[in-house]
Protein backbone atom coordinates (compact mmCIF):
# COMPACT_ATOMS: atom_id res chain seq x y z
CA UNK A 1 0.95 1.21 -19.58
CA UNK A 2 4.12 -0.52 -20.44
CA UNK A 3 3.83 -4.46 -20.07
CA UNK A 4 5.45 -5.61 -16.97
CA UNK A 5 6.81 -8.93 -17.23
CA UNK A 6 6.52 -10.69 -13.67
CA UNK A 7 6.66 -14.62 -13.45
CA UNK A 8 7.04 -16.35 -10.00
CA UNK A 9 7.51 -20.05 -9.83
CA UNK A 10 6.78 -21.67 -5.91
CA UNK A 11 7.86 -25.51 -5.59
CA UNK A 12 5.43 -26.59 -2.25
CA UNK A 13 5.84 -30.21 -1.05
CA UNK A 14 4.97 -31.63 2.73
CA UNK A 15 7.16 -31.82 5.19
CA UNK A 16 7.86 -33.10 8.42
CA UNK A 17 9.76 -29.79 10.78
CA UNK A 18 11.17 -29.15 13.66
CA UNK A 19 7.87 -26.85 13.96
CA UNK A 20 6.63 -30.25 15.58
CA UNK A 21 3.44 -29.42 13.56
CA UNK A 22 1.98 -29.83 10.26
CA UNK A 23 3.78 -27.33 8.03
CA UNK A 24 4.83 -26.41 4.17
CA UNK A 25 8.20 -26.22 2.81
CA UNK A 26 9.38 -25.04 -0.80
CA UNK A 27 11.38 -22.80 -2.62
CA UNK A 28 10.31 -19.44 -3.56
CA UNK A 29 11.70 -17.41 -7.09
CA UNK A 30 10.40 -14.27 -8.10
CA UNK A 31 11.84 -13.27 -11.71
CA UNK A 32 11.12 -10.17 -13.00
CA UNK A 33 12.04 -9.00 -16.16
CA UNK A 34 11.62 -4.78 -16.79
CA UNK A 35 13.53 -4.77 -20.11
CA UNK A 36 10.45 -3.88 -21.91
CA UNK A 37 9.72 -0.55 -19.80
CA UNK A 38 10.84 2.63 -21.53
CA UNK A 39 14.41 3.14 -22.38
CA UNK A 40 16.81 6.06 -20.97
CA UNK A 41 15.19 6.19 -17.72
CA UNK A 42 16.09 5.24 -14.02
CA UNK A 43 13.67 2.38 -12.91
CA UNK A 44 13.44 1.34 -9.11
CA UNK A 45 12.29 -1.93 -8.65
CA UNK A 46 10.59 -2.87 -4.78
CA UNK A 47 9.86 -6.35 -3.84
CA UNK A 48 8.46 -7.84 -0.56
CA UNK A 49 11.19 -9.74 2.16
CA UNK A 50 10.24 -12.56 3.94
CA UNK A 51 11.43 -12.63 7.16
CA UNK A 52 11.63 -15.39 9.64
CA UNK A 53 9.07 -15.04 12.59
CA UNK A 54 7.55 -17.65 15.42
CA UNK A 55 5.46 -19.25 12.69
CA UNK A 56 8.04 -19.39 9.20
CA UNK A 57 12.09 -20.33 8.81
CA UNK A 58 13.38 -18.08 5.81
CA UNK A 59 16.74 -19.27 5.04
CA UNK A 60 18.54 -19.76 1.51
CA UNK A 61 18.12 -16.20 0.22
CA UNK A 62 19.70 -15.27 -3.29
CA UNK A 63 19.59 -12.09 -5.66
CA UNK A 64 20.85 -11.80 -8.40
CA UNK A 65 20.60 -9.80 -11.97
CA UNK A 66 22.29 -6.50 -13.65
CA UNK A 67 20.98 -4.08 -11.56
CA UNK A 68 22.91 -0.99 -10.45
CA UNK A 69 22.32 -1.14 -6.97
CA UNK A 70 20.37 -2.93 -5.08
CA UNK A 71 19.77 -3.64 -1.34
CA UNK A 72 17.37 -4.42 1.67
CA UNK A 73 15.87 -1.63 3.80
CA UNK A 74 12.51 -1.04 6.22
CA UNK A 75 9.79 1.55 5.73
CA UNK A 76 9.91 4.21 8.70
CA UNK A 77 6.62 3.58 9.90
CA UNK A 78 6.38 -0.22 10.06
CA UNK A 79 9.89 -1.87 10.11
CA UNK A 80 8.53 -3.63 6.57
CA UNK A 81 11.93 -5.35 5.02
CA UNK A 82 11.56 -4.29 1.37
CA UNK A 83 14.17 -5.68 -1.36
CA UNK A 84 14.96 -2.75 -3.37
CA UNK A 85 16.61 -2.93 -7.15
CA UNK A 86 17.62 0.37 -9.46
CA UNK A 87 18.77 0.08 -13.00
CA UNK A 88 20.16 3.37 -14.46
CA UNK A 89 18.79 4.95 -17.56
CA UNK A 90 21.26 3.57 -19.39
CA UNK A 91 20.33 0.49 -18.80
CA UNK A 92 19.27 -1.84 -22.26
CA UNK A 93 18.44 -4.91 -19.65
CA UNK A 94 16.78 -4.92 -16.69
CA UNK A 95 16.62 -8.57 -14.97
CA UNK A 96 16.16 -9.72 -10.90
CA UNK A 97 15.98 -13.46 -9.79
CA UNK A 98 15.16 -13.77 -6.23
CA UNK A 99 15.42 -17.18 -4.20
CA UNK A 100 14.22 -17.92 -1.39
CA UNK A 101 13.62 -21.30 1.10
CA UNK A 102 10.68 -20.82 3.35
CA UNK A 103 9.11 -23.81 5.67
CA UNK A 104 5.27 -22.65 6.98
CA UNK A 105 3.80 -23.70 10.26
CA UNK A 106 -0.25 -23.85 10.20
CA UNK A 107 -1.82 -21.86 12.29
CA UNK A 108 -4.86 -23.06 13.68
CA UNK A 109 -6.67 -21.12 16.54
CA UNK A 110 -10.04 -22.38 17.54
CA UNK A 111 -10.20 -21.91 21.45
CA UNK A 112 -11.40 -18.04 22.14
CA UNK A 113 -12.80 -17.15 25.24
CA UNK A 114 -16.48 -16.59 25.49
CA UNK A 115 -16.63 -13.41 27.29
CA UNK A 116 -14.82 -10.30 25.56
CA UNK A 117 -11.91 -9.10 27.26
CA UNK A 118 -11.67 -5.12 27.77
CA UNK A 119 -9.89 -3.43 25.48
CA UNK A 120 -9.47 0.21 24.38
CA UNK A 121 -9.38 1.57 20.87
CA UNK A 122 -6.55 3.65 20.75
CA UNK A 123 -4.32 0.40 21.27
CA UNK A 124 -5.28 -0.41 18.02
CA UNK A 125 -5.71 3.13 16.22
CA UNK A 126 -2.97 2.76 14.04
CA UNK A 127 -3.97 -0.78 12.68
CA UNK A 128 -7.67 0.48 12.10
CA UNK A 129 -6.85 3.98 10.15
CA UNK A 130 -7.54 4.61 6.87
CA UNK A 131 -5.21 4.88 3.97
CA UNK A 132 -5.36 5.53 0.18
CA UNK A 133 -6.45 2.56 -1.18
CA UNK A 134 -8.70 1.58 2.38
CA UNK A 135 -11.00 3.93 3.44
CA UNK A 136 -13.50 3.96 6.31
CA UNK A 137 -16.04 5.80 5.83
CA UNK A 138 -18.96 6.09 2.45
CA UNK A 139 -19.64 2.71 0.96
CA UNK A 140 -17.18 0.80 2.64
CA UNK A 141 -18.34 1.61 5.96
CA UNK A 142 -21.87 1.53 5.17
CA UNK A 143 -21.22 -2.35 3.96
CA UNK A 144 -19.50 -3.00 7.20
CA UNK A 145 -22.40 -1.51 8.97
CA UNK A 146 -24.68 -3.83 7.13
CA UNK A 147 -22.84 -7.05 7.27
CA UNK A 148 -22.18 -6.99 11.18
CA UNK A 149 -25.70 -5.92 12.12
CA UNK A 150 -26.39 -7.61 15.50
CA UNK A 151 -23.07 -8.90 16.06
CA UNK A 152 -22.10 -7.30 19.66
CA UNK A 153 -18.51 -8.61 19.95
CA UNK A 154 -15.19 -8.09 18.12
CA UNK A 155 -15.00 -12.16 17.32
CA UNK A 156 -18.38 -11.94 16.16
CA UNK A 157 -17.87 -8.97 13.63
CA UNK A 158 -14.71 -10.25 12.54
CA UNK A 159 -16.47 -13.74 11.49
CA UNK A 160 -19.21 -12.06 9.69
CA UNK A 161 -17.11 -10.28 7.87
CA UNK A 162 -15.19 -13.24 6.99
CA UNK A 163 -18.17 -14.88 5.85
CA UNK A 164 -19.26 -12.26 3.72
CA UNK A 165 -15.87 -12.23 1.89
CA UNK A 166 -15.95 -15.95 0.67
CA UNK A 167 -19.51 -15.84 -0.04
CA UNK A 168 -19.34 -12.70 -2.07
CA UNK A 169 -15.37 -12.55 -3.77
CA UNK A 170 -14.00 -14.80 -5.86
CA UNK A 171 -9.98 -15.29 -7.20
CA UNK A 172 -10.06 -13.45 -10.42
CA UNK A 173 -6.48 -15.31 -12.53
CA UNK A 174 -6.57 -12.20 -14.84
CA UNK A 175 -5.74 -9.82 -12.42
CA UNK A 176 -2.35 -8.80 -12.43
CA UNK A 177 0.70 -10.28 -9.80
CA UNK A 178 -1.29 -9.88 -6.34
CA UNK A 179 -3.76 -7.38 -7.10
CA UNK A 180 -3.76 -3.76 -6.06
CA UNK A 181 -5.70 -4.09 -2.39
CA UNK A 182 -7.83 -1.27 -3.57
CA UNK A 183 -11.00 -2.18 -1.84
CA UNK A 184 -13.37 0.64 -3.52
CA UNK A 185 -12.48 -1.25 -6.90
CA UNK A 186 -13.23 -5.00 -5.15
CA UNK A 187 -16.48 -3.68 -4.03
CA UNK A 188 -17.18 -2.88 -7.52
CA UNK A 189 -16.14 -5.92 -8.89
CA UNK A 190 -15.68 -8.72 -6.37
CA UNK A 191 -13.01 -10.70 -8.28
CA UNK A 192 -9.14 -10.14 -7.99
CA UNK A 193 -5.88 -11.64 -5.93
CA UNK A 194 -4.88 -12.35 -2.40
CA UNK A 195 -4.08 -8.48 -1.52
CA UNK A 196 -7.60 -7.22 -3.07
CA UNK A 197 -9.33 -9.69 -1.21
CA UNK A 198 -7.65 -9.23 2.28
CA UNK A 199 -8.61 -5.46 1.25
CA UNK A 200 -11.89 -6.41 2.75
């Protein structure tokens, strides 16, 4: 596999919002540099987009580099903002900088009510399916099975499944950028980045 070179620098310092709450502010940049990848081919580049929501201000957005094209677009099924970058295959350099300001709000919920409120499943069907690198059923489900045994509510399962993912995984600085969020791999080896470990 040709060496990706992928260096992100984040500048956090306190601050003091409008949020009216305790929050983070910084600046964001994401350099990547795909000069090394094999020469005379197209490469497509796609990158994550912040977005501002109730809880984060996005603001100060810059990208830049010698890209062919490049733009922001949404998968069909989600409404994900993805930044997108293509260099052509004639391309001898291949070099994105993106900026951006973000200011956090934390988000602490401890109040939930002690009685369950009804809900049905099929709300919730598409969050709960399975997909290629999270699957439901063999191991994985058998582990679920085991770690919330007893646990009658949705709040309870949840927290013991919380539990068993700081007691049991561990940030691995080897792995590569943010991991690959394959959870048959993490069960194997407990140790990886913020999207293995939310795998679980």
């Amino acid at each position: 596999m040709k060496k990706l070179l992928f260096a992100a620098t984040l500048i956090i310092v306190s601050a003091a919002t409008a949020f009216g709450a305790a929050s983070r502010a910084g600046v964001v940049t994401v350099n990547v540099d795909l000069s090394a990848q094999e020469q005379g081919k197209e490469v497509k580049l796609w990158l994550p987009y912040p977005v501002t929501d109730a809880n984060q201000s996005i603001t100060g957005i810059s990208v830049s580099g010698d890209y062919a094209e490049s733009g922001v677009y949404t998968d069909k099924a989600n409404g994900t903002p993805i930044l997108y970058a293509r260099w052509g295959n004639d391309a001898t350099s291949r070099k994105l900088s993106f900026t951006v300001a973000a200011e956090r709000q934390e988000v602490i919920r401890r109040s939930f009510p002690k009685k369950e409120a009804a809900w049905d499943p099929a709300d919730y069907r598409k969050y709960l399916a399975p997909t290629s690198l999270g699957p439901i059923d063999g191991e994985v489900k058998k582990l679920a099975d085991s770690i919330t045994t007893g646990k009658k509510t949705v709040l309870e399962k949840a927290r013991a499944i919380y539990d068993w993912t700081c007691e049991h995984t561990y940030r691995d600085p080897n792995t590569k950028g943010c991991g690959k969020g394959d959870v048959c791999v993490l069960l194997e080896k407990p140790g990886g980045k913020c999207t293995d470990i939310s795998s679980v």
